[in-house]
PDB file of N, CA and C in Angstrom:
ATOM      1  N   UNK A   1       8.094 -17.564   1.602  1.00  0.00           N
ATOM      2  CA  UNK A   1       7.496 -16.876   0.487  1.00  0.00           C
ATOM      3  C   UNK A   1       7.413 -15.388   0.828  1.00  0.00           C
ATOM      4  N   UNK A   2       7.812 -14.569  -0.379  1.00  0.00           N
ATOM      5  CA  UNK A   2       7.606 -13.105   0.201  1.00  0.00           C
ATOM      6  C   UNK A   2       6.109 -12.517  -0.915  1.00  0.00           C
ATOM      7  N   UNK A   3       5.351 -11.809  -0.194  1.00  0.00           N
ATOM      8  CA  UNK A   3       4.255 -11.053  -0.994  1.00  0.00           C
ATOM      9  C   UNK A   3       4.189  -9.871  -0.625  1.00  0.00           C
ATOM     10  N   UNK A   4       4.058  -9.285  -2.071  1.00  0.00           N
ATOM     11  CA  UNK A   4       3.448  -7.370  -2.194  1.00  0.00           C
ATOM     12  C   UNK A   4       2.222  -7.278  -2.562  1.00  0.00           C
ATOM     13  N   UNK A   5       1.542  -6.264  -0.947  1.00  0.00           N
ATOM     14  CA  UNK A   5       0.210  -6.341  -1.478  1.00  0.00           C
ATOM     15  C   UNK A   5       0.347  -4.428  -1.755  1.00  0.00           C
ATOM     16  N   UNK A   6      -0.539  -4.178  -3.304  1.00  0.00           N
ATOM     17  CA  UNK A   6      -0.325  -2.897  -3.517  1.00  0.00           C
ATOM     18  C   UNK A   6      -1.656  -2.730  -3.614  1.00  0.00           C
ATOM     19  N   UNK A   7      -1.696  -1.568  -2.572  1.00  0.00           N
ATOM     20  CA  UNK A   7      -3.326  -0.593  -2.672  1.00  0.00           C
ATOM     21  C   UNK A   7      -3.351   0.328  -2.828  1.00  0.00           C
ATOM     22  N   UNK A   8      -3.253   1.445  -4.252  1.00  0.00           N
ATOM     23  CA  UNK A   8      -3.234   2.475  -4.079  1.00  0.00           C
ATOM     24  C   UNK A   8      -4.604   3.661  -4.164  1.00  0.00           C
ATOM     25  N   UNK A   9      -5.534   3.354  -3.640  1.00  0.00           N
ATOM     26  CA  UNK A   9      -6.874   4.173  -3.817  1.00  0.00           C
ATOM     27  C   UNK A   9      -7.100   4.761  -2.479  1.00  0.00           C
ATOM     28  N   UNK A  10      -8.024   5.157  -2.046  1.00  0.00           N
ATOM     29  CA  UNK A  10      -8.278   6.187  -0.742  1.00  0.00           C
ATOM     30  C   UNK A  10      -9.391   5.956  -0.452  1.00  0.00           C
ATOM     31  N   UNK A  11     -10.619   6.064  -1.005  1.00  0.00           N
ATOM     32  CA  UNK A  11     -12.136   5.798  -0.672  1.00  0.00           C
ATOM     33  C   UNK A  11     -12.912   4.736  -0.815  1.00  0.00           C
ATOM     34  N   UNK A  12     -13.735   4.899  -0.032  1.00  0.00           N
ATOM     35  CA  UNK A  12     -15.108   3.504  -0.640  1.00  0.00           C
ATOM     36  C   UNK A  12     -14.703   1.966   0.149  1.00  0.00           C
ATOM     37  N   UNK A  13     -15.172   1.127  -0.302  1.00  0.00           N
ATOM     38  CA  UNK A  13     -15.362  -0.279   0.323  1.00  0.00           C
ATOM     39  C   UNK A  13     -13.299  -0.897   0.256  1.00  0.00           C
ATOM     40  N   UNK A  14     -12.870   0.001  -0.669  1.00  0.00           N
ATOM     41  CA  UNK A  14     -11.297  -0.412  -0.738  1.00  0.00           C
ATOM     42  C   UNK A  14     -10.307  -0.630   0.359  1.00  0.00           C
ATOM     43  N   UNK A  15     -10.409   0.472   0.782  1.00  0.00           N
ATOM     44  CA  UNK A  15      -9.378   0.431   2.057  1.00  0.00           C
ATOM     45  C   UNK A  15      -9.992  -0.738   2.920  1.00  0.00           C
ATOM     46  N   UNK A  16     -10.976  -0.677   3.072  1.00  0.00           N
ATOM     47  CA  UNK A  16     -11.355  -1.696   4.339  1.00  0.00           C
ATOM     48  C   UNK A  16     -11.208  -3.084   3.679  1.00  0.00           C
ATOM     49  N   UNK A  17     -11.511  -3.412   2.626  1.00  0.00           N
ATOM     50  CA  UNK A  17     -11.203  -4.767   2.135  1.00  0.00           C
ATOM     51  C   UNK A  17      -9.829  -5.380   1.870  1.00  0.00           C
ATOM     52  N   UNK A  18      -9.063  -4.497   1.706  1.00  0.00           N
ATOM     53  CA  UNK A  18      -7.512  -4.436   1.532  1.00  0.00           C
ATOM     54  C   UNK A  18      -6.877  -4.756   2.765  1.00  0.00           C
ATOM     55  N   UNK A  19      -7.835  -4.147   3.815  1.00  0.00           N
ATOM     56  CA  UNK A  19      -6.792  -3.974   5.043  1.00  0.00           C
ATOM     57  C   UNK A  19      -7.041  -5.582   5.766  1.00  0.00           C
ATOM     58  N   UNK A  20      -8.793  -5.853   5.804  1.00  0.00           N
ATOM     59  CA  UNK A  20      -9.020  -7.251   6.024  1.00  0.00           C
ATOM     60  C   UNK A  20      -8.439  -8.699   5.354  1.00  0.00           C
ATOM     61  N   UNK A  21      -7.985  -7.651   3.771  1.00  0.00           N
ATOM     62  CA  UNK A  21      -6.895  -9.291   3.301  1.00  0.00           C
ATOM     63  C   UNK A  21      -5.497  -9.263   4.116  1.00  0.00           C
ATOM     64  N   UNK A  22      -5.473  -7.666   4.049  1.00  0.00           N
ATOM     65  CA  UNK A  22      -3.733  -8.008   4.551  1.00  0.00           C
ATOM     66  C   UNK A  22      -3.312  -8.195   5.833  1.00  0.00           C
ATOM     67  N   UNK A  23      -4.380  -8.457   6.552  1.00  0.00           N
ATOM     68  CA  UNK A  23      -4.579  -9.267   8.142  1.00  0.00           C
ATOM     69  C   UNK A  23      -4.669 -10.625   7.981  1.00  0.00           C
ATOM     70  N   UNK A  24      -5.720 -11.388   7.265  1.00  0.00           N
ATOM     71  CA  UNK A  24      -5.827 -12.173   7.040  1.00  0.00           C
ATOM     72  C   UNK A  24      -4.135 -13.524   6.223  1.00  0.00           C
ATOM     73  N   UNK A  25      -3.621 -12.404   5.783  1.00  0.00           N
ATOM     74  CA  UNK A  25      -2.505 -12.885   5.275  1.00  0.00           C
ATOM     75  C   UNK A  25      -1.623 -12.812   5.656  1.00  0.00           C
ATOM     76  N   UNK A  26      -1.435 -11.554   6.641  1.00  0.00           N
ATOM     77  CA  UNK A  26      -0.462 -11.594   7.720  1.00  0.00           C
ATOM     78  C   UNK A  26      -0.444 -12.983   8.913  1.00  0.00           C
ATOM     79  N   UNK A  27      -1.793 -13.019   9.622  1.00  0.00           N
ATOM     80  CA  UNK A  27      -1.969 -13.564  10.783  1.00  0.00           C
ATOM     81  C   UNK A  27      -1.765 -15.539   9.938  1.00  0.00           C
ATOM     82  N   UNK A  28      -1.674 -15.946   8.396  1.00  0.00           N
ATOM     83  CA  UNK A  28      -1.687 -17.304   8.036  1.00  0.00           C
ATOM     84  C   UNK A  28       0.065 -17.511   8.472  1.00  0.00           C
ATOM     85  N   UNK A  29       1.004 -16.587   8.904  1.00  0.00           N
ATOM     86  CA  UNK A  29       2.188 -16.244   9.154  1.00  0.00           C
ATOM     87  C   UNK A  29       3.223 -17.233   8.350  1.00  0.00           C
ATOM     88  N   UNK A  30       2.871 -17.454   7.044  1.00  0.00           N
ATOM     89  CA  UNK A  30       3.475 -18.287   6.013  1.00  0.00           C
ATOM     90  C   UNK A  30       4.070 -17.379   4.863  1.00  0.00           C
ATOM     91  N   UNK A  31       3.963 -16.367   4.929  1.00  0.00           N
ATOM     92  CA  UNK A  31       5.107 -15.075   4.342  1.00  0.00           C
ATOM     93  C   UNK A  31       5.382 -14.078   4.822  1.00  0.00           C
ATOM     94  N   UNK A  32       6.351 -13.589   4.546  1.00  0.00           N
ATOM     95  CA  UNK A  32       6.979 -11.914   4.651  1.00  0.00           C
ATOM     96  C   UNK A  32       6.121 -11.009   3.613  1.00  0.00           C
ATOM     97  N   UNK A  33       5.515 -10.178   4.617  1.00  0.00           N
ATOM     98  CA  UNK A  33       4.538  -9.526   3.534  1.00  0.00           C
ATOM     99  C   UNK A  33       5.216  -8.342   3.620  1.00  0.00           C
ATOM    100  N   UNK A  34       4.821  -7.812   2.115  1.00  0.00           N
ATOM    101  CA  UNK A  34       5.338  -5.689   1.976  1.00  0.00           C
ATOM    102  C   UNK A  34       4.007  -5.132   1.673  1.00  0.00           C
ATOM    103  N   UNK A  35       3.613  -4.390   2.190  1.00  0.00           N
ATOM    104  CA  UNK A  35       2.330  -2.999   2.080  1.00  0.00           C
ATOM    105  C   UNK A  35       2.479  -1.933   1.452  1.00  0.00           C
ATOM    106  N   UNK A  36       1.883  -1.913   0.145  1.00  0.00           N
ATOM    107  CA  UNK A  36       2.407  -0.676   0.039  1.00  0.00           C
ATOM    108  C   UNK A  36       1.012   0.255  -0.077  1.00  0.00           C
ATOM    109  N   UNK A  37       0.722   1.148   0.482  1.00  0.00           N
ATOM    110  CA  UNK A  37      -0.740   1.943   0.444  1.00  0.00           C
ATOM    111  C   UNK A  37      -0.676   3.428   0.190  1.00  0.00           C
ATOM    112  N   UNK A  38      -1.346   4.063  -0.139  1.00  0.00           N
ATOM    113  CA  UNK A  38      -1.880   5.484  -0.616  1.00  0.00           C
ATOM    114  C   UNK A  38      -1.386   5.945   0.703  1.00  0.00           C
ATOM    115  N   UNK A  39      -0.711   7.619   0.750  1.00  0.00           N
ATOM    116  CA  UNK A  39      -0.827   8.629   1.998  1.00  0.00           C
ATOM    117  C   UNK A  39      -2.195   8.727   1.938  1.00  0.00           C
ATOM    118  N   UNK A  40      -3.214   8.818   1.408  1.00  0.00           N
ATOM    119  CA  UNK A  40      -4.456   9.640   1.180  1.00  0.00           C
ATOM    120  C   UNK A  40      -5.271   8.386   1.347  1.00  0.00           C
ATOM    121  N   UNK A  41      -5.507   6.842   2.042  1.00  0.00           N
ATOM    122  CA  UNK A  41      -6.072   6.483   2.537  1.00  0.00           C
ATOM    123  C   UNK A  41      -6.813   6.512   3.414  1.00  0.00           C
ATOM    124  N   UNK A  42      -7.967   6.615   3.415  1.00  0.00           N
ATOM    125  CA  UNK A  42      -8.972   6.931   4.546  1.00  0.00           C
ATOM    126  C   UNK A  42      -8.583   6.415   5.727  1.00  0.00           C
ATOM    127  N   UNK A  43      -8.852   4.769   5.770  1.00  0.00           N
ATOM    128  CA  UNK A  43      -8.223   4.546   7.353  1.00  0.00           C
ATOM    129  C   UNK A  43      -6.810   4.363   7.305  1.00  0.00           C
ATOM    130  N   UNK A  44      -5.655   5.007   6.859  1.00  0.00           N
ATOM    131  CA  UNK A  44      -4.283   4.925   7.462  1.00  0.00           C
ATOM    132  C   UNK A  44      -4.175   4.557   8.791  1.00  0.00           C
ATOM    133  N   UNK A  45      -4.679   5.505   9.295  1.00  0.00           N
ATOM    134  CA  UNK A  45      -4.191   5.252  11.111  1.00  0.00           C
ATOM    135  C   UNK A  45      -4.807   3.693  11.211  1.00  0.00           C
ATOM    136  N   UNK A  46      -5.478   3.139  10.599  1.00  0.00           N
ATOM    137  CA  UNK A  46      -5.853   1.794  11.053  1.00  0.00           C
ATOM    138  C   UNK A  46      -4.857   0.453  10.270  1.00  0.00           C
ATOM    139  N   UNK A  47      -4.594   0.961   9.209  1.00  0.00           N
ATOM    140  CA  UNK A  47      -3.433   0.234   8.636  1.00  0.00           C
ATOM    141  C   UNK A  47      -2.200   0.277   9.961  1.00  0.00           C
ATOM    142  N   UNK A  48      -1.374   1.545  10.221  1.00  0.00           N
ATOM    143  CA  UNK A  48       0.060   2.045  11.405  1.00  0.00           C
ATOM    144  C   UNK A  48      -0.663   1.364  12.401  1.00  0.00           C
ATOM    145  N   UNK A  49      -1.498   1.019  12.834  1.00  0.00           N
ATOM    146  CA  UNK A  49      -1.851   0.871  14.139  1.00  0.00           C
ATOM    147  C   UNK A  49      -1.922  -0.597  13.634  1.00  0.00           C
ATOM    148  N   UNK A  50      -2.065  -1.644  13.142  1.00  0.00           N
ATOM    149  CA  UNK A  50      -2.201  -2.786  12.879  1.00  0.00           C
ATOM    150  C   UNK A  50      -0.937  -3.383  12.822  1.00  0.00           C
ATOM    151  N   UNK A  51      -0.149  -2.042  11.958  1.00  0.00           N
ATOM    152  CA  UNK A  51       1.138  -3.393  11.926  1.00  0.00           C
ATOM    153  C   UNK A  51       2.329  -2.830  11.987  1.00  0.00           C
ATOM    154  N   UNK A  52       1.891  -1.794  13.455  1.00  0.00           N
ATOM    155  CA  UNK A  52       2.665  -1.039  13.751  1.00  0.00           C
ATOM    156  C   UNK A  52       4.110  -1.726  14.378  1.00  0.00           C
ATOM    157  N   UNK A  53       3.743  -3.035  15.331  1.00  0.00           N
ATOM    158  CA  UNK A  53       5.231  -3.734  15.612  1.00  0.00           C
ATOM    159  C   UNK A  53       5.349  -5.177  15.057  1.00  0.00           C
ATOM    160  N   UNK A  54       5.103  -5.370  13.973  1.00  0.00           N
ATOM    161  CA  UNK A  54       5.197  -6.291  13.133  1.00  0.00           C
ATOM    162  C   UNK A  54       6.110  -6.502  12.543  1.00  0.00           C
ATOM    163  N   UNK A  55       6.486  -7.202  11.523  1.00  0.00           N
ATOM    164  CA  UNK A  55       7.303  -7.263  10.978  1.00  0.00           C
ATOM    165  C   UNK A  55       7.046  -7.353   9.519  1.00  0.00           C
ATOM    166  N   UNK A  56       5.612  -6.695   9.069  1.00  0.00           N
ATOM    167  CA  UNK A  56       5.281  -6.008   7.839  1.00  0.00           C
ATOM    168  C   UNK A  56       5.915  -4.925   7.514  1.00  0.00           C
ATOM    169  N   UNK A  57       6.711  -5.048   6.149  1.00  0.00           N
ATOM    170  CA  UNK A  57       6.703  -4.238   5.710  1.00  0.00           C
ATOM    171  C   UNK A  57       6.131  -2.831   5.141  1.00  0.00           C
ATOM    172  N   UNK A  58       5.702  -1.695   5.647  1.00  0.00           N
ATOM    173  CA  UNK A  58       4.551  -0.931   5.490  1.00  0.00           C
ATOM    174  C   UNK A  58       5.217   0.005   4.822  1.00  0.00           C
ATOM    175  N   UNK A  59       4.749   0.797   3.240  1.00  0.00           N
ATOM    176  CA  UNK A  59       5.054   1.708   2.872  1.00  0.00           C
ATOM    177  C   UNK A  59       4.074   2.415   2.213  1.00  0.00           C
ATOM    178  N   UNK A  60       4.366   3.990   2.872  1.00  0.00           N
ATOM    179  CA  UNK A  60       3.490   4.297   2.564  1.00  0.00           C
ATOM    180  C   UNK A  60       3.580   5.656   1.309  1.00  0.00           C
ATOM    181  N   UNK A  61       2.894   5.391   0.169  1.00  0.00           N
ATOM    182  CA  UNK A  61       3.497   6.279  -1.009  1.00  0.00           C
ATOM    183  C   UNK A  61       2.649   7.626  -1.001  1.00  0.00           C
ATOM    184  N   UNK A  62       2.540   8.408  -1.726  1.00  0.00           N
ATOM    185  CA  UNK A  62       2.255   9.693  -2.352  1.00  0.00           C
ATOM    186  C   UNK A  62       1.380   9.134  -3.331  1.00  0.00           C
ATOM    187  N   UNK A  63       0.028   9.621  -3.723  1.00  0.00           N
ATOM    188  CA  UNK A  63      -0.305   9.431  -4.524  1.00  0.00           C
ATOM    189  C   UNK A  63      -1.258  10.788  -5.148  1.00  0.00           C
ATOM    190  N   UNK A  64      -2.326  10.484  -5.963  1.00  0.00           N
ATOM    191  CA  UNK A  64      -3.496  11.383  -6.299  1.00  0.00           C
ATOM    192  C   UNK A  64      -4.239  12.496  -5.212  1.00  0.00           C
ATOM    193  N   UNK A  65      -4.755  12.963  -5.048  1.00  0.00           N
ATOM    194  CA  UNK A  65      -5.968  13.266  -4.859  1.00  0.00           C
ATOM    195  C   UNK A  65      -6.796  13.690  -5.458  1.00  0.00           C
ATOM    196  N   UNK A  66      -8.327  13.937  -4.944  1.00  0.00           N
ATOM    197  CA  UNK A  66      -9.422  13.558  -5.570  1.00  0.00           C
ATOM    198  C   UNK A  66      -9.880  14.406  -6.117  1.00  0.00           C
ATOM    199  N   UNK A  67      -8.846  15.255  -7.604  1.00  0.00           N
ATOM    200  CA  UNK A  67      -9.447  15.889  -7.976  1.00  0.00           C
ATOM    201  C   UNK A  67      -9.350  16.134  -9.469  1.00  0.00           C
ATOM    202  N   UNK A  68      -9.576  16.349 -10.587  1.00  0.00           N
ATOM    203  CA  UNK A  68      -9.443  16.176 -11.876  1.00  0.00           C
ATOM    204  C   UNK A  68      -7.732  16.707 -12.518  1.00  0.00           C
ATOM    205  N   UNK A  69      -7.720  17.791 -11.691  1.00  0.00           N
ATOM    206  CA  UNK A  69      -6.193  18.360 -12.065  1.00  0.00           C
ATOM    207  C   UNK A  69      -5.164  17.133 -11.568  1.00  0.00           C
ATOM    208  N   UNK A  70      -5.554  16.732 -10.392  1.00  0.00           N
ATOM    209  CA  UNK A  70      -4.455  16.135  -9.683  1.00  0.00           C
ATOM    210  C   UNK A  70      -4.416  14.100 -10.343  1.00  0.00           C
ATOM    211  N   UNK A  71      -5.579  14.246 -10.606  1.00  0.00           N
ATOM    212  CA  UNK A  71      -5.927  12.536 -11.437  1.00  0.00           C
ATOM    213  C   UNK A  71      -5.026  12.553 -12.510  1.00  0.00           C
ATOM    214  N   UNK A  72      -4.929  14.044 -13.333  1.00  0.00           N
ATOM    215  CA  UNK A  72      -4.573  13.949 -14.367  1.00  0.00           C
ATOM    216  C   UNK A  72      -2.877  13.765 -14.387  1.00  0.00           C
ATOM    217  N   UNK A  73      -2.559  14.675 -13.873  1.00  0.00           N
ATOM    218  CA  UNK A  73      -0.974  14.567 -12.840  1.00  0.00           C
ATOM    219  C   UNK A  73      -0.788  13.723 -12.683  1.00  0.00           C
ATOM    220  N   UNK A  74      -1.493  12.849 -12.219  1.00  0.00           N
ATOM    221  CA  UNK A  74      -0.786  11.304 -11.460  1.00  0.00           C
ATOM    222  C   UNK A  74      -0.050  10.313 -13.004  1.00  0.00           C
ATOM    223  N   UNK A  75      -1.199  10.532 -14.152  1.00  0.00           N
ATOM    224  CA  UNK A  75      -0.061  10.157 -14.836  1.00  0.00           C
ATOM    225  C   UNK A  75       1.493  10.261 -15.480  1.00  0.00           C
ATOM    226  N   UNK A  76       1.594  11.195 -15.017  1.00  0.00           N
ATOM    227  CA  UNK A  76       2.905  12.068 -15.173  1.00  0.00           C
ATOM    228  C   UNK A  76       4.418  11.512 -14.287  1.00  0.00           C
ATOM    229  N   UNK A  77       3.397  11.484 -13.341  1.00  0.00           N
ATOM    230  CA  UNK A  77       4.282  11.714 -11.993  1.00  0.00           C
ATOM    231  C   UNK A  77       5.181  10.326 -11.925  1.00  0.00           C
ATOM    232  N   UNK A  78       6.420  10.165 -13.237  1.00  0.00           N
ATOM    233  CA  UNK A  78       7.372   9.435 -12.893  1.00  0.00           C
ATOM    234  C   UNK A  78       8.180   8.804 -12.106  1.00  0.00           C
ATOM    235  N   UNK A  79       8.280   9.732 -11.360  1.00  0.00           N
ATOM    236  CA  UNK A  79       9.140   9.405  -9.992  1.00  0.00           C
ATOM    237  C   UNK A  79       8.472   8.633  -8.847  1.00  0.00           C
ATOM    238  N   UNK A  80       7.110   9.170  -8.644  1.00  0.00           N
ATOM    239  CA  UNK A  80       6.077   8.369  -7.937  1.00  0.00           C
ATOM    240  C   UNK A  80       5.929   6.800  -8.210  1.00  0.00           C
ATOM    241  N   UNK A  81       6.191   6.917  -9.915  1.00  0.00           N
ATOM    242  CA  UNK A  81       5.776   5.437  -9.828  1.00  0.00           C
ATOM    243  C   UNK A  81       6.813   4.456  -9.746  1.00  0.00           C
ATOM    244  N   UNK A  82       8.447   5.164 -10.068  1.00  0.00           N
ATOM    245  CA  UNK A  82       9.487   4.576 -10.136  1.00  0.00           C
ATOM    246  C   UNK A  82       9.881   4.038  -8.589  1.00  0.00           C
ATOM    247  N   UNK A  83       9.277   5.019  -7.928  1.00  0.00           N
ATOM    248  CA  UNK A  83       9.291   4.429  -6.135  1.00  0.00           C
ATOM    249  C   UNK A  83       8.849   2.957  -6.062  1.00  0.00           C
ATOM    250  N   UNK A  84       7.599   3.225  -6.619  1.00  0.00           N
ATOM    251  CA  UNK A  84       6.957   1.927  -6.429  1.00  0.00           C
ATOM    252  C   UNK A  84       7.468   0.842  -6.913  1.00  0.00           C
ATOM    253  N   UNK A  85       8.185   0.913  -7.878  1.00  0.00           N
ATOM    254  CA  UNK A  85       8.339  -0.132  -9.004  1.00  0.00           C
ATOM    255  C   UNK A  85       9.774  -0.354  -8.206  1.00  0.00           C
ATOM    256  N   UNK A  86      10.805   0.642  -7.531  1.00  0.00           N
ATOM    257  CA  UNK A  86      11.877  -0.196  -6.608  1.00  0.00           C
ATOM    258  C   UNK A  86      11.324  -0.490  -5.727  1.00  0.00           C
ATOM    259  N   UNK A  87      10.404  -0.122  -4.312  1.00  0.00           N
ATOM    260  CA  UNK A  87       9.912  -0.956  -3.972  1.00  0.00           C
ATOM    261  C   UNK A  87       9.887  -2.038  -3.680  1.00  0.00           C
ATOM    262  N   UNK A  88       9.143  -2.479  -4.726  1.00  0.00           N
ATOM    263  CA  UNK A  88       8.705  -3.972  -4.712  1.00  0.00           C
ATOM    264  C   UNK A  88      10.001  -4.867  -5.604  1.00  0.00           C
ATOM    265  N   UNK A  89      10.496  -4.574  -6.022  1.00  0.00           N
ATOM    266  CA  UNK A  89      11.661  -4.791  -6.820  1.00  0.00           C
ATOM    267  C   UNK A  89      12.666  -5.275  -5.844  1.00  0.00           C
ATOM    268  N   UNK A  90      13.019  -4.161  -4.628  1.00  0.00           N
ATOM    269  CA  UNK A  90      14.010  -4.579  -3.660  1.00  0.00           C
ATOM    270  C   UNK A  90      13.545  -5.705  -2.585  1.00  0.00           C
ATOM    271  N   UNK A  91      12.313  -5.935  -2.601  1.00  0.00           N
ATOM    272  CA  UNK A  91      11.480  -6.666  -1.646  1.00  0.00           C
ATOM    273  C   UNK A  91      11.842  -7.640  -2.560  1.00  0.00           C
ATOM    274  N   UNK A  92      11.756  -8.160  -3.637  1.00  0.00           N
ATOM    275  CA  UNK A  92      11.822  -9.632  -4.117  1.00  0.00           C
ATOM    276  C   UNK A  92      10.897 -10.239  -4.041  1.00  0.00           C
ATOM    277  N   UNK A  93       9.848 -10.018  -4.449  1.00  0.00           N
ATOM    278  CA  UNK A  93       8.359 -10.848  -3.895  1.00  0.00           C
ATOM    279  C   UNK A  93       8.377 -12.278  -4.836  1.00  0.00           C
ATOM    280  N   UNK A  94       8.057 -13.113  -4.440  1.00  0.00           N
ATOM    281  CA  UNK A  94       7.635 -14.392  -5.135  1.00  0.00           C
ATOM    282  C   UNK A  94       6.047 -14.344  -6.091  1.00  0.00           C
TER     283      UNK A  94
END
């Protein structure tokens, strides 16, 4: 089975709950998992450092930051999301 787990936010109780599923789902070692997470995640370095020689797929996108100009931008930003959308597209997730 292949799974995409997509997190794209940066602050608050998120990152850490995201990162505890996608351990949790890694270590059941019953799929090929793909990651795809925010540059602007708080704990990044704890995501790279987790599944740094794994065989997770880890990608890591461009997104927002936290600020009204740039929130507003993000809807715009076509190309950003077209990444995402091949992505997970070329991964084949079930």
């Amino acid at each position: 089975m292949r799974v995409s787990l997509l997190y794209l936010g940066s602050t608050g109780a998120g990152p850490v709950y995201s990162l505890e599923m996608a351990k949790a789902i890694y270590i059941t070692n019953k799929c090929d998992l793909q990651i795809i997470i925010s540059e602007n995640c708080y704990n990044l370095d704890l995501w790279k450092k987790y599944f740094k020689s794994t065989k997770v797929q880890l990608e890591i996108v461009k997104t927002y930051k936290r600020t009204p100009i740039h929130l507003a931008l993000s809807f715009v930003a076509f190309s950003r999301h077209r990444r995402i959308i091949n992505l997970i597209k070329n991964f084949k997730p079930e």
